[in-house]
Protein backbone atom coordinates (compact mmCIF):
# COMPACT_ATOMS: atom_id res chain seq x y z
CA UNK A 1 0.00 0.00 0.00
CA UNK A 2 1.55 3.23 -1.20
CA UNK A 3 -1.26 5.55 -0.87
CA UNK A 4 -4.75 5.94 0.62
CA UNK A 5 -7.27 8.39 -0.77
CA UNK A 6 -8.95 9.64 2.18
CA UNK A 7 -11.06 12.85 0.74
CA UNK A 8 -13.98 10.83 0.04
CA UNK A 9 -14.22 8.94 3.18
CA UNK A 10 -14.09 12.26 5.13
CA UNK A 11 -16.52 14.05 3.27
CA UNK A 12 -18.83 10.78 3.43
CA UNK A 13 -18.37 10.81 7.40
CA UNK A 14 -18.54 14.56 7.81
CA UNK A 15 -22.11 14.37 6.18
CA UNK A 16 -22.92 11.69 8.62
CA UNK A 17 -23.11 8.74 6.45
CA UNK A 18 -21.71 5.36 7.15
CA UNK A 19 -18.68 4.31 4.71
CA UNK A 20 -18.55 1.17 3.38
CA UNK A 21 -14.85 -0.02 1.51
CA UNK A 22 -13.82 -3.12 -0.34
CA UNK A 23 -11.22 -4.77 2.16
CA UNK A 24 -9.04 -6.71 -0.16
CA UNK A 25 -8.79 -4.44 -3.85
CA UNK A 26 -7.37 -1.43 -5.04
CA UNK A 27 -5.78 0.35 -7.71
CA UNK A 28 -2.20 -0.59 -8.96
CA UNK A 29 0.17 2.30 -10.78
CA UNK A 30 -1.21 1.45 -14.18
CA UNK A 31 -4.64 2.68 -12.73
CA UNK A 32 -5.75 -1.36 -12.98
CA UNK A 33 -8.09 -2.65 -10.31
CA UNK A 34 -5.96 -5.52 -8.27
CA UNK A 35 -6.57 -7.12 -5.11
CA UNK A 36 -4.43 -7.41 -2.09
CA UNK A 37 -3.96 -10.80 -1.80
CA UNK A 38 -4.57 -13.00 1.37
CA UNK A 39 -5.69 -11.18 4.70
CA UNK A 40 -5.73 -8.12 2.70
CA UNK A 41 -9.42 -6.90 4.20
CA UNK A 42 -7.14 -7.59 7.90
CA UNK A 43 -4.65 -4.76 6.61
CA UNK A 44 -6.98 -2.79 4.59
CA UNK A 45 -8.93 -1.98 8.05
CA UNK A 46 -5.79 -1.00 10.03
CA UNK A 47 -4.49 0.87 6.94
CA UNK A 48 -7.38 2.82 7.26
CA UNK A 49 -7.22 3.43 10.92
CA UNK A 50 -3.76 4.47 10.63
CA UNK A 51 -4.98 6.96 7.81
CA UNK A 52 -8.07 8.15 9.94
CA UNK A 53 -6.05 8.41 13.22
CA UNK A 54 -9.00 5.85 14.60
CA UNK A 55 -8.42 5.06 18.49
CA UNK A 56 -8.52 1.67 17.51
CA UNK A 57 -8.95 -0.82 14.17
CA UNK A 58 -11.92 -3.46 15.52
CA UNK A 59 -11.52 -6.68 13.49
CA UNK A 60 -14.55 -8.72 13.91
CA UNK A 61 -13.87 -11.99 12.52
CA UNK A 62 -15.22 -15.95 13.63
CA UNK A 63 -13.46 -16.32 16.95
CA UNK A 64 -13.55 -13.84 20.34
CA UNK A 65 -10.29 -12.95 20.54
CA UNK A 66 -6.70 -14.02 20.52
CA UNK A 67 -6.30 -17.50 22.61
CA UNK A 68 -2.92 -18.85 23.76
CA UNK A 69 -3.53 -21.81 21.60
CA UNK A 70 -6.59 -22.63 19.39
CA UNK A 71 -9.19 -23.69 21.40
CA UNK A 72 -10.55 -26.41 18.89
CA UNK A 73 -7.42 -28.42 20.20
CA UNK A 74 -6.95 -27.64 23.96
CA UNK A 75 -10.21 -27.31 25.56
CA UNK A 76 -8.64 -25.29 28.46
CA UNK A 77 -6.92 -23.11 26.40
CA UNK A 78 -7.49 -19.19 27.61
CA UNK A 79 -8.44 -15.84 25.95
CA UNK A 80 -6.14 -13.48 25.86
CA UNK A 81 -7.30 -9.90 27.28
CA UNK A 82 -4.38 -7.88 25.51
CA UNK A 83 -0.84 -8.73 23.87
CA UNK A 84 1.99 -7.08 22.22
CA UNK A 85 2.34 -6.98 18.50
CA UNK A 86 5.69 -7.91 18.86
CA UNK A 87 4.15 -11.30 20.24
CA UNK A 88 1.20 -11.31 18.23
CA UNK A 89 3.42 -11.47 14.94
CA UNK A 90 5.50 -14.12 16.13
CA UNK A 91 2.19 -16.06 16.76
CA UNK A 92 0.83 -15.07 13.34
CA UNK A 93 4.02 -16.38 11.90
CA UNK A 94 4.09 -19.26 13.61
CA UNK A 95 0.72 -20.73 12.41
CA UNK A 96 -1.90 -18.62 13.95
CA UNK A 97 -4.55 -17.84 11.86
CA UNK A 98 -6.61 -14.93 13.80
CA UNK A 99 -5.10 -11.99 12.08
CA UNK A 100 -2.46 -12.10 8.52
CA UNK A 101 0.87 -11.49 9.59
CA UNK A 102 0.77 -7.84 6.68
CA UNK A 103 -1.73 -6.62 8.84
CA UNK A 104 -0.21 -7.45 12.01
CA UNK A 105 3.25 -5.47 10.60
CA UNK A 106 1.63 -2.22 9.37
CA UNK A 107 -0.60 -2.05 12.75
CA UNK A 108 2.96 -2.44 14.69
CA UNK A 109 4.56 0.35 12.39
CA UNK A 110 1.74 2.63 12.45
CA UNK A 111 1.07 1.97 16.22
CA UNK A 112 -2.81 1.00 15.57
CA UNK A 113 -4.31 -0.80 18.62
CA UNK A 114 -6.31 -3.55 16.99
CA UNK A 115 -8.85 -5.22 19.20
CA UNK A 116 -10.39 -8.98 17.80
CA UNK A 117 -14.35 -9.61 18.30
CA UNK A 118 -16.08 -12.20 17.35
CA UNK A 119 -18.78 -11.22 14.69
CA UNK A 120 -21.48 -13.89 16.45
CA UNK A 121 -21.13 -12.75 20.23
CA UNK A 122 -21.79 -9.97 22.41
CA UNK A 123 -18.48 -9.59 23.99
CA UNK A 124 -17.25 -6.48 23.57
CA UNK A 125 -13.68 -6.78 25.25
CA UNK A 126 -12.48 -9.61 22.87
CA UNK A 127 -8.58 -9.04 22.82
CA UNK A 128 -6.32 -5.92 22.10
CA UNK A 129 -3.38 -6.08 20.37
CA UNK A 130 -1.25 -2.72 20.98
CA UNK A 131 2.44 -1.65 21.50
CA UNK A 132 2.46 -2.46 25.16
CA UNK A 133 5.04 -5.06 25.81
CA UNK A 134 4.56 -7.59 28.63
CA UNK A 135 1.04 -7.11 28.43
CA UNK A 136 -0.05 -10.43 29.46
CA UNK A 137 -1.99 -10.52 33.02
CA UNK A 138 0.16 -12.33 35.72
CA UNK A 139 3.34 -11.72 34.13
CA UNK A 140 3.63 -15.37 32.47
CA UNK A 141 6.53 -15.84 30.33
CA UNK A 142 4.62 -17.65 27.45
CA UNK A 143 2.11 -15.98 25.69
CA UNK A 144 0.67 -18.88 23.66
CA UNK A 145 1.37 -21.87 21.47
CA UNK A 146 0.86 -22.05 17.74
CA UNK A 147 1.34 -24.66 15.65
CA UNK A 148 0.80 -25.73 11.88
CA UNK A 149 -0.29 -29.20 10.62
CA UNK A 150 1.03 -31.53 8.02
CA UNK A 151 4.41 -30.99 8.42
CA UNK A 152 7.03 -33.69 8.53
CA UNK A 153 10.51 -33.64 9.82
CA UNK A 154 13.10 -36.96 8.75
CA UNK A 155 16.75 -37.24 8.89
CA UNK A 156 19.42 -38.74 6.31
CA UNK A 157 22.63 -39.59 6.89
CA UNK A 158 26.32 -40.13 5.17
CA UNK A 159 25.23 -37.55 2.25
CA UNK A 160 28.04 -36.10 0.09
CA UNK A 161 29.34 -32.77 1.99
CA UNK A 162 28.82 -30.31 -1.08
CA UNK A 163 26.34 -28.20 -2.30
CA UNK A 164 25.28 -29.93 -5.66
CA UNK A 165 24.46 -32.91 -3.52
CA UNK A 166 21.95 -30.63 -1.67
CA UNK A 167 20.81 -28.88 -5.00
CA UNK A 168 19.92 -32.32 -6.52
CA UNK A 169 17.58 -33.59 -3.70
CA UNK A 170 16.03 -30.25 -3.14
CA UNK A 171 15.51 -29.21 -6.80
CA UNK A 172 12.63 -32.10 -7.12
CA UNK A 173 10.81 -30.89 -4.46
CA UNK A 174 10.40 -27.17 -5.66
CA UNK A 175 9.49 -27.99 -9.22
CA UNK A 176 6.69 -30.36 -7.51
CA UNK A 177 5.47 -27.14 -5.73
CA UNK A 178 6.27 -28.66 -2.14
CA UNK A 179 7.16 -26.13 0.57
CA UNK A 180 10.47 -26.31 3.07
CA UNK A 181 9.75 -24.90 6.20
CA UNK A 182 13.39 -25.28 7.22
CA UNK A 183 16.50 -27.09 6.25
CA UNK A 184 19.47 -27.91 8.13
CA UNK A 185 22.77 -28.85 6.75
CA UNK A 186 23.45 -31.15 9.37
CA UNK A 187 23.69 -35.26 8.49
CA UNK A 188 21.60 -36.07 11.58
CA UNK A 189 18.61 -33.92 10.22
CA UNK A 190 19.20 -34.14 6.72
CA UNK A 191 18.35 -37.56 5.50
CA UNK A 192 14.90 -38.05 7.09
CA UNK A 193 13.86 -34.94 6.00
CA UNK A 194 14.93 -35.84 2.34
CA UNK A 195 13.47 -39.06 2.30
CA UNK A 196 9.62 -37.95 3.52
CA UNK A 197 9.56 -35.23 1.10
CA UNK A 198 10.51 -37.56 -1.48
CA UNK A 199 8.26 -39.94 -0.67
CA UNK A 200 5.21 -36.91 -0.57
CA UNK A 201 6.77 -36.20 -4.34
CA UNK A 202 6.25 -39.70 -5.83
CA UNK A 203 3.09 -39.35 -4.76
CA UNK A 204 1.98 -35.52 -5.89
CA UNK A 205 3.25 -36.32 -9.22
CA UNK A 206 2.55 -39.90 -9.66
């Protein structure tokens, strides 16, 4: 996002009308309509807060709030009053799926409290995320647990030591599309690795 047009939306307010945008297009250079790929409602609504100089962006989405792990897995896992975007970002990136990561950045840079509320209850404290650090109640030292599913780690051992050994085994596995979360070029942790992904590309392109 390089610019926001914000004349209309003033006027529209200032004659006491409620404003109604697309959350996920705009216009690119060539004056082409595009869209802002995933989660781009997420960061169109704190784009505009940061624009408007809005107390806070409210996010209403399918859950209540921020939760230090998804509930739908732990039973007993808690909502989260208010947290850091320093920590909600690492979250994001690390599999949460309450807010995009984009729109988690820009509300950090722009210093836009964001509060999540659930768009089927009446709670209206759900959880704000704002530049306070070490917001969590009780002082606890972990905020919350995210995870992501159908991952697989392996090892393989004795490989080659050189690079075009590691360029043949992990060319396959782009060209099929298949995403590395992380590789270590360490025997122990190589082989395994190698040898599930291999196995998950005989079977995408077979």
């Amino acid at each position: 996002i390089q610019h926001i047009d914000d004349g209309a939306i003033y006027r529209a307010l200032s004659a006491g009308k409620v404003v109604i945008v697309a959350g996920f297009q705009g216009v690119d250079e060539a004056g082409d309509i595009t869209t802002l790929g995933r989660g781009g409602s997420d960061t169109t609504a704190v784009a505009l807060a940061a624009v408007l100089k809005a107390d806070e962006c409210q996010i209403y989405t399918d859950v209540d709030g921020v939760y230090t792990t998804d509930p739908r897995i732990e039973p007993r896992a808690r909502k989260l009053e208010q947290i850091s975007f320093v920590e909600m970002l690492e979250m994001a990136s690390l599999g949460s799926k309450v807010l995009q990561i984009r729109s988690v950045e820009f509300a950090g840079k722009y210093h836009v409290p964001v509060r999540v509320l659930s768009s089927f209850s009446d709670d209206e404290t759900g959880t704000l995320i704002s530049s306070v650090e070490g917001a969590i109640i009780e002082a606890t030292h972990v905020t919350g647990i995210a995870f992501t599913r159908d991952e697989v780690m392996i090892q393989l051992m004795h490989l080659p030591d050189d690079m075009n050994t590691l360029y043949q085994i992990l060319r396959p596995i782009g060209c099929a599309d298949i995403s590395l979360d992380m590789v270590r070029k360490r025997a122990m942790m190589m082989v395994q690795l190698i040898l599930v992904l291999l196995c998950l590309i005989k079977k995408k392109i077979g």
